[in-house]
C-alpha atoms as a PDB file:
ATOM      1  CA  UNK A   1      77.047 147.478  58.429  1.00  0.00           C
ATOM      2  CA  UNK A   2      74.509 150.126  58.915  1.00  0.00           C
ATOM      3  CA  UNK A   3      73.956 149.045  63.035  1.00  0.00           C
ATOM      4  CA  UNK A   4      78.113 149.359  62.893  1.00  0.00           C
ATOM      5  CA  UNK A   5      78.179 152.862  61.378  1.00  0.00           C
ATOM      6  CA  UNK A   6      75.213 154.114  63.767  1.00  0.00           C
ATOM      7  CA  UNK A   7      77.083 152.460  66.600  1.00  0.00           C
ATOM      8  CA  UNK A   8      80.690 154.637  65.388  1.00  0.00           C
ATOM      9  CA  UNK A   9      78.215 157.668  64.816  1.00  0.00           C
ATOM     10  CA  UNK A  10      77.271 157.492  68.179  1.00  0.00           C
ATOM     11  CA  UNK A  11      80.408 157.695  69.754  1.00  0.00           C
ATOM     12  CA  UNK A  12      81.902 160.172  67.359  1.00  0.00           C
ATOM     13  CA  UNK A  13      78.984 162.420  69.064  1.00  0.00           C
ATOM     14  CA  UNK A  14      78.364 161.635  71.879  1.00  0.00           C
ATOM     15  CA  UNK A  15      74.660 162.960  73.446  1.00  0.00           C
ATOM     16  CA  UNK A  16      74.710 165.436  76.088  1.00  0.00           C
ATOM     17  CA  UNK A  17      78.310 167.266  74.666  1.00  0.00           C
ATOM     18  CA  UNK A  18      78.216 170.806  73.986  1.00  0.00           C
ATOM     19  CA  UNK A  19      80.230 173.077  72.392  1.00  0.00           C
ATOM     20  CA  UNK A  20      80.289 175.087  75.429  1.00  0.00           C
ATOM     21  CA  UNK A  21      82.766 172.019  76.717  1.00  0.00           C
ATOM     22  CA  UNK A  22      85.779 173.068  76.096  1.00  0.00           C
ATOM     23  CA  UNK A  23      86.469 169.238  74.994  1.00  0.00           C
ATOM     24  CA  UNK A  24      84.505 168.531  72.157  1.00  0.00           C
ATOM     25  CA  UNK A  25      87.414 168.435  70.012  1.00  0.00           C
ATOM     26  CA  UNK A  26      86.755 170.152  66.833  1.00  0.00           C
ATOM     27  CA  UNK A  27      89.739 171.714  65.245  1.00  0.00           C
ATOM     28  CA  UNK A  28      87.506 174.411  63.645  1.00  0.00           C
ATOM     29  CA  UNK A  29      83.967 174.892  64.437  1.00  0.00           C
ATOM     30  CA  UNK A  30      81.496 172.843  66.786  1.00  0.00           C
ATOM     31  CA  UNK A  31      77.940 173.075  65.764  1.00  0.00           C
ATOM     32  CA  UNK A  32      75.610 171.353  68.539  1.00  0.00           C
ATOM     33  CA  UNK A  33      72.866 168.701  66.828  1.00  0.00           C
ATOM     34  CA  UNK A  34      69.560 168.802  67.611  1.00  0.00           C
ATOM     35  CA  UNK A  35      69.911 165.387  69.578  1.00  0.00           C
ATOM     36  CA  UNK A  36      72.399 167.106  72.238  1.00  0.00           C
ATOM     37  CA  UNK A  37      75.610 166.267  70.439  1.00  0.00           C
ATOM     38  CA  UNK A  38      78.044 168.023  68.614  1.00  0.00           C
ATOM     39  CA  UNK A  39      79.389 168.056  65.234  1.00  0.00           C
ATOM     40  CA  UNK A  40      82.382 169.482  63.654  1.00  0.00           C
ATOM     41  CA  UNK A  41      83.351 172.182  60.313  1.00  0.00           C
ATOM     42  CA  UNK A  42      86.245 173.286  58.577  1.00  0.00           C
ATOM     43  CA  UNK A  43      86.525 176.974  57.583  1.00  0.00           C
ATOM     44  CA  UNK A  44      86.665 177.257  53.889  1.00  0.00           C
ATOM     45  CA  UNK A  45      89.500 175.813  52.832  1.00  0.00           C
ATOM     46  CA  UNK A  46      89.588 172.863  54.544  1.00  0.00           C
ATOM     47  CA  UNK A  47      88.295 169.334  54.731  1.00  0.00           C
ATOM     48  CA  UNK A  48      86.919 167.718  57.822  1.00  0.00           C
ATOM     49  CA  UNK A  49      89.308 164.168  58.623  1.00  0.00           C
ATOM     50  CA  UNK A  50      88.261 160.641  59.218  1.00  0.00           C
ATOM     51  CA  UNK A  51      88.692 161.405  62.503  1.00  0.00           C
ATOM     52  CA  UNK A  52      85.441 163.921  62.450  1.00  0.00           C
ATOM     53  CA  UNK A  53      86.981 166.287  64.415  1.00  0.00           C
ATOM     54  CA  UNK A  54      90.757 167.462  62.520  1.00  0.00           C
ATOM     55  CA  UNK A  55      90.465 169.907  59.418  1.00  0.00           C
ATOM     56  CA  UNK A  56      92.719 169.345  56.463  1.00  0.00           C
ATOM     57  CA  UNK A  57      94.304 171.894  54.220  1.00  0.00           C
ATOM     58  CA  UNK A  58      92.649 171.278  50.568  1.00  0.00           C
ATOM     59  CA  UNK A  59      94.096 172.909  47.701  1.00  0.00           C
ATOM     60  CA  UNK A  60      90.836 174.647  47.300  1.00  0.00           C
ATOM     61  CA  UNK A  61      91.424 177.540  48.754  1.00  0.00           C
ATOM     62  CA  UNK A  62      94.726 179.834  48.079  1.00  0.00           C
ATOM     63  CA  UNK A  63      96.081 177.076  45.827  1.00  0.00           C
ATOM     64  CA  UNK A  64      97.073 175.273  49.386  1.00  0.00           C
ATOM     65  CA  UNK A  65      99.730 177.459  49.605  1.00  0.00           C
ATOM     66  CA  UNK A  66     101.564 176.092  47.287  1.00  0.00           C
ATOM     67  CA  UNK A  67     103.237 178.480  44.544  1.00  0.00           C
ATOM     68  CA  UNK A  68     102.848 176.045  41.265  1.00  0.00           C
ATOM     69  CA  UNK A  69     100.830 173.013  41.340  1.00  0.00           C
ATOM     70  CA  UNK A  70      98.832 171.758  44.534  1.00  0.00           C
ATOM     71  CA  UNK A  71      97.247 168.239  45.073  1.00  0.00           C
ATOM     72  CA  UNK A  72      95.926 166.993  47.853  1.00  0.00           C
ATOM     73  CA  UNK A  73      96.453 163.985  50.074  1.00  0.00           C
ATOM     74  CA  UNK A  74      95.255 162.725  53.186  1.00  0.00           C
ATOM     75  CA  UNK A  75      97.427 164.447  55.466  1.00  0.00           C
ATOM     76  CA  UNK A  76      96.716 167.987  53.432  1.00  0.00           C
ATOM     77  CA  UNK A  77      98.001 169.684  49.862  1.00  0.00           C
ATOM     78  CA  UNK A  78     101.475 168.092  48.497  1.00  0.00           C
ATOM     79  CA  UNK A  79     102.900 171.158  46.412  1.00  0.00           C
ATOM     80  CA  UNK A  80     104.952 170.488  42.717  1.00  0.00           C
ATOM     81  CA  UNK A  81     107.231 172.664  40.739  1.00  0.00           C
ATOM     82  CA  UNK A  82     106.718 173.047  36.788  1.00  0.00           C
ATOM     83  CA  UNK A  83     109.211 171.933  34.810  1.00  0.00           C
ATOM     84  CA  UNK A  84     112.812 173.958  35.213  1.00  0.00           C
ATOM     85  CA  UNK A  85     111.592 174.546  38.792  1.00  0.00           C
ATOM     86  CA  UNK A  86     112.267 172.740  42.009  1.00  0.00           C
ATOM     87  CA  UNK A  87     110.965 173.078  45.517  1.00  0.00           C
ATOM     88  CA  UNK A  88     112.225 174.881  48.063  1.00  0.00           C
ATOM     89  CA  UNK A  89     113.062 173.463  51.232  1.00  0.00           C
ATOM     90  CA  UNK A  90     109.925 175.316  52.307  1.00  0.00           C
ATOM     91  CA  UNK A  91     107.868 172.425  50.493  1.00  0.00           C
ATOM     92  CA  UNK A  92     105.560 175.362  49.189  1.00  0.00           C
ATOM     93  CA  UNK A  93     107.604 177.333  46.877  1.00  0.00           C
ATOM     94  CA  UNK A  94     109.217 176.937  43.716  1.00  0.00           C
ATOM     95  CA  UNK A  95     112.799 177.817  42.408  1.00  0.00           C
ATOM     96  CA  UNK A  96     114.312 177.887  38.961  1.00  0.00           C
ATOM     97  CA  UNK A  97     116.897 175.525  38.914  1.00  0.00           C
ATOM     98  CA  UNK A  98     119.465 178.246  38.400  1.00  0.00           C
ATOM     99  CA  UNK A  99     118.453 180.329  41.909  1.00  0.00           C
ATOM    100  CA  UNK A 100     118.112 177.100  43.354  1.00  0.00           C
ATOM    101  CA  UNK A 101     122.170 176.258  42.316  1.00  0.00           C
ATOM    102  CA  UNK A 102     122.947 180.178  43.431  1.00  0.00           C
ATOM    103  CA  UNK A 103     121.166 179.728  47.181  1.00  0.00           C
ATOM    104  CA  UNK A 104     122.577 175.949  47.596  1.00  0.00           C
ATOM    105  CA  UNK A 105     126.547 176.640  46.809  1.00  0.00           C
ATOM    106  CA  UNK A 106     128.675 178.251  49.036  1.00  0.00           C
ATOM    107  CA  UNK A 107     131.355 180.422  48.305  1.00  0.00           C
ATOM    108  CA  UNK A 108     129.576 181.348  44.729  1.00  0.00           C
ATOM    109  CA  UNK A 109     131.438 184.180  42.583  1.00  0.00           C
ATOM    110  CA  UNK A 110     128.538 184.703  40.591  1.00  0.00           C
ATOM    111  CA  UNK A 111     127.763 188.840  40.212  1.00  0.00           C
ATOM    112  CA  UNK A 112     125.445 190.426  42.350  1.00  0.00           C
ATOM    113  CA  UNK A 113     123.207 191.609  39.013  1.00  0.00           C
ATOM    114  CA  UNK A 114     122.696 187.838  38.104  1.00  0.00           C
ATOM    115  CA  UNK A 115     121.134 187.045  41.206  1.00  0.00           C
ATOM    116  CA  UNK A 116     118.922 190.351  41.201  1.00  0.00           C
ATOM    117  CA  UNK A 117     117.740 189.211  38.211  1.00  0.00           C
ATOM    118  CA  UNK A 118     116.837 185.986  39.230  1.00  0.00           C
ATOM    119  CA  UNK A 119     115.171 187.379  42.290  1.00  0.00           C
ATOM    120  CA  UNK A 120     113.489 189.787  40.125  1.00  0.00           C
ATOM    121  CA  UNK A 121     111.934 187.037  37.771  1.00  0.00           C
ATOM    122  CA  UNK A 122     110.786 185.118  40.763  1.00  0.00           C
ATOM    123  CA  UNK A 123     108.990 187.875  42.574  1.00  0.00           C
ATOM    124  CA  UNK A 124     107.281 188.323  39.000  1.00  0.00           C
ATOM    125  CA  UNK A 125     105.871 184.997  39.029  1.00  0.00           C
ATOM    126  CA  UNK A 126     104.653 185.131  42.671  1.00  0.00           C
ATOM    127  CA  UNK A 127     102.029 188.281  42.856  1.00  0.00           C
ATOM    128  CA  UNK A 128      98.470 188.247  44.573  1.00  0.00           C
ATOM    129  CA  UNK A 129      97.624 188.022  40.992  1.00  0.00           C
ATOM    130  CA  UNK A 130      97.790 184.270  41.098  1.00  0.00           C
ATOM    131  CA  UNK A 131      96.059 182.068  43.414  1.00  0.00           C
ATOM    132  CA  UNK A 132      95.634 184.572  45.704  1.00  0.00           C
ATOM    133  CA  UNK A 133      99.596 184.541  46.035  1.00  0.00           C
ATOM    134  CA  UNK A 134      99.113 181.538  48.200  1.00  0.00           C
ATOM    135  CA  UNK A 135      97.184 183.107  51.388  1.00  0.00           C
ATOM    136  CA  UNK A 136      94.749 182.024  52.825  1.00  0.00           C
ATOM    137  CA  UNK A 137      93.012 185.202  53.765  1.00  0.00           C
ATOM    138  CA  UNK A 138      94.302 188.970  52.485  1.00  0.00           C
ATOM    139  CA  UNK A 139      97.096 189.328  50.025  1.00  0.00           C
ATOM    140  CA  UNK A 140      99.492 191.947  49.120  1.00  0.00           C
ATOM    141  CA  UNK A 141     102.201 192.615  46.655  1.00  0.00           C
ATOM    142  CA  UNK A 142     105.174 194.017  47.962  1.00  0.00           C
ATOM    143  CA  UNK A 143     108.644 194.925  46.296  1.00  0.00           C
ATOM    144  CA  UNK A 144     109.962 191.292  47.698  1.00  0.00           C
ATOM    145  CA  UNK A 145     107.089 189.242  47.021  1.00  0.00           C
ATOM    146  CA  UNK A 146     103.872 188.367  48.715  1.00  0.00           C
ATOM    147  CA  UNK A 147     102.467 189.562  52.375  1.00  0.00           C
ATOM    148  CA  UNK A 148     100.191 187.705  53.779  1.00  0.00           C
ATOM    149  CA  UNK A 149      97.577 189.059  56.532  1.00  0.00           C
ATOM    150  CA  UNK A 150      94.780 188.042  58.600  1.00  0.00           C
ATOM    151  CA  UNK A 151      91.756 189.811  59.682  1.00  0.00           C
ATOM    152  CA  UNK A 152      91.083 190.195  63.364  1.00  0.00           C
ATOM    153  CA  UNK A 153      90.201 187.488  65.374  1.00  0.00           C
ATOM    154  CA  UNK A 154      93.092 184.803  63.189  1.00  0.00           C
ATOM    155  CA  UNK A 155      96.534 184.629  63.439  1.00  0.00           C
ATOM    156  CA  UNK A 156      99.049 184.371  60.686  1.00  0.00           C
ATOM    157  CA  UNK A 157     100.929 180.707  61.477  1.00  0.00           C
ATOM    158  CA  UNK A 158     104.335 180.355  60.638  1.00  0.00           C
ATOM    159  CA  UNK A 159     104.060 179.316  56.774  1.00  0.00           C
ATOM    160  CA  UNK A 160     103.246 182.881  56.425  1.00  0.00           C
ATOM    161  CA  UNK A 161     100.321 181.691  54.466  1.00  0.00           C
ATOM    162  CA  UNK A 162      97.781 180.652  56.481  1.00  0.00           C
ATOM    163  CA  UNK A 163      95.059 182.063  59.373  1.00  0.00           C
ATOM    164  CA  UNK A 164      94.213 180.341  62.651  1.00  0.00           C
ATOM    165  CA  UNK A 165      91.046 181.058  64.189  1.00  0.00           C
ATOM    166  CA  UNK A 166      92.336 182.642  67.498  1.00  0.00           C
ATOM    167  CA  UNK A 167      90.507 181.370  70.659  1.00  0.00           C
ATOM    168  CA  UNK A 168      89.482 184.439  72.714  1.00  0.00           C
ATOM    169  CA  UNK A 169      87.961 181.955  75.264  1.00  0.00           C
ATOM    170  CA  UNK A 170      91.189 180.302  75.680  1.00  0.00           C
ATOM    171  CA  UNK A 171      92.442 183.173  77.651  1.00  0.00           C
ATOM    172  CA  UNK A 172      90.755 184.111  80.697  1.00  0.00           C
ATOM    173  CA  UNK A 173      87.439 182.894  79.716  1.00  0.00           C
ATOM    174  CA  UNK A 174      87.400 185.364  77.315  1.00  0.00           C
ATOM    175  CA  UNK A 175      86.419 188.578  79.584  1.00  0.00           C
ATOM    176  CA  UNK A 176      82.881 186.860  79.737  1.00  0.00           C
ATOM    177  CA  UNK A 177      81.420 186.246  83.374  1.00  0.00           C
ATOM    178  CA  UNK A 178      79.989 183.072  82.773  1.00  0.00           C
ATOM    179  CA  UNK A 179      80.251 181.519  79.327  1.00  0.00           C
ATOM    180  CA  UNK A 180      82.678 182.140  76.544  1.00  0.00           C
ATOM    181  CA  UNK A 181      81.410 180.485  72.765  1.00  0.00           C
ATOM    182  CA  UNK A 182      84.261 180.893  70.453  1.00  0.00           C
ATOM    183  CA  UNK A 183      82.858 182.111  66.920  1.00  0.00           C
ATOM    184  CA  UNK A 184      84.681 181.780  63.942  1.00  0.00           C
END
């Protein structure tokens, strides 16, 4: 067993890759070994895969983005609702199960003031105040809920929640003449 997992070890990191090579295949960060291979990291946050190379969403950091109640799995954080919420279609946040009635009928009468109030208690509950509001980076509390930011060098991905570690060697090597090392 221990000649099978040196054998898979081996492969996974493969002597005489760098992280210079633009194909080591780490989702985060590549850190060379002192043997001439590399190996991968997750930023803080995440967990490294089977695989070696992907980084999973844990609901360490930022409560996984979910609103309520995070656990994770193997493909990343499954988010839950307390009881008298339910998840949005959003799979992150939560809805009492009145607002969630309000947004899901159409052609509702109900007055304008019960659905500010609703809105109201919801933006309560979601303030950088509690796990971070759900970002993964800088947080801020804004008359309709949570912004999320990045700081240079990430971009904010569509969940609004979470930073990607932009690249700058991607594009046109970077500005650098010869070599471009992506750090994190």
């Amino acid at each position: 067993m221990l000649r099978m997992l040196m054998l898979l070890h081996l492969s996974c990191f493969a002597e005489g890759m760098s992280c210079m090579n633009k194909d080591h295949g780490c989702a985060h960060i590549c850190r060379e070994t002192p043997k001439g291979g590399v190996a991968c990291e997750c930023r803080p946050g995440f967990e490294l895969s089977k695989n070696q190379r992907s980084c999973i969403l844990t609901c360490n950091h930022g409560n996984g983005g979910c609103q309520h109640t995070c656990d994770d799995a193997d493909n990343g954080p499954i988010c839950g609702c307390h009881p008298k919420y339910i998840m949005h279609v959003d799979g992150k946040t939560c809805l009492e199960r009145e607002e969630a009635a309000v947004e899901i009928s159409e052609g509702n009468t109900t007055a304008g003031a019960d659905v500010d109030k609703r809105v109201k208690r919801r933006l309560l509950m979601e303030t950088c105040a509690v796990n971070n509001g759900g970002c993964d980076r800088t947080c801020k509390d804004t008359s309709t809920g949570v912004h999320c930011s990045c700081p240079v060098g990430f971009t904010l991905q569509f969940d609004g929640k979470t930073c990607k570690d932009i690249d700058e060697c991607q594009s046109n090597n970077g500005d650098c003449d010869h070599f471009c090392k992506n750090t994190v």
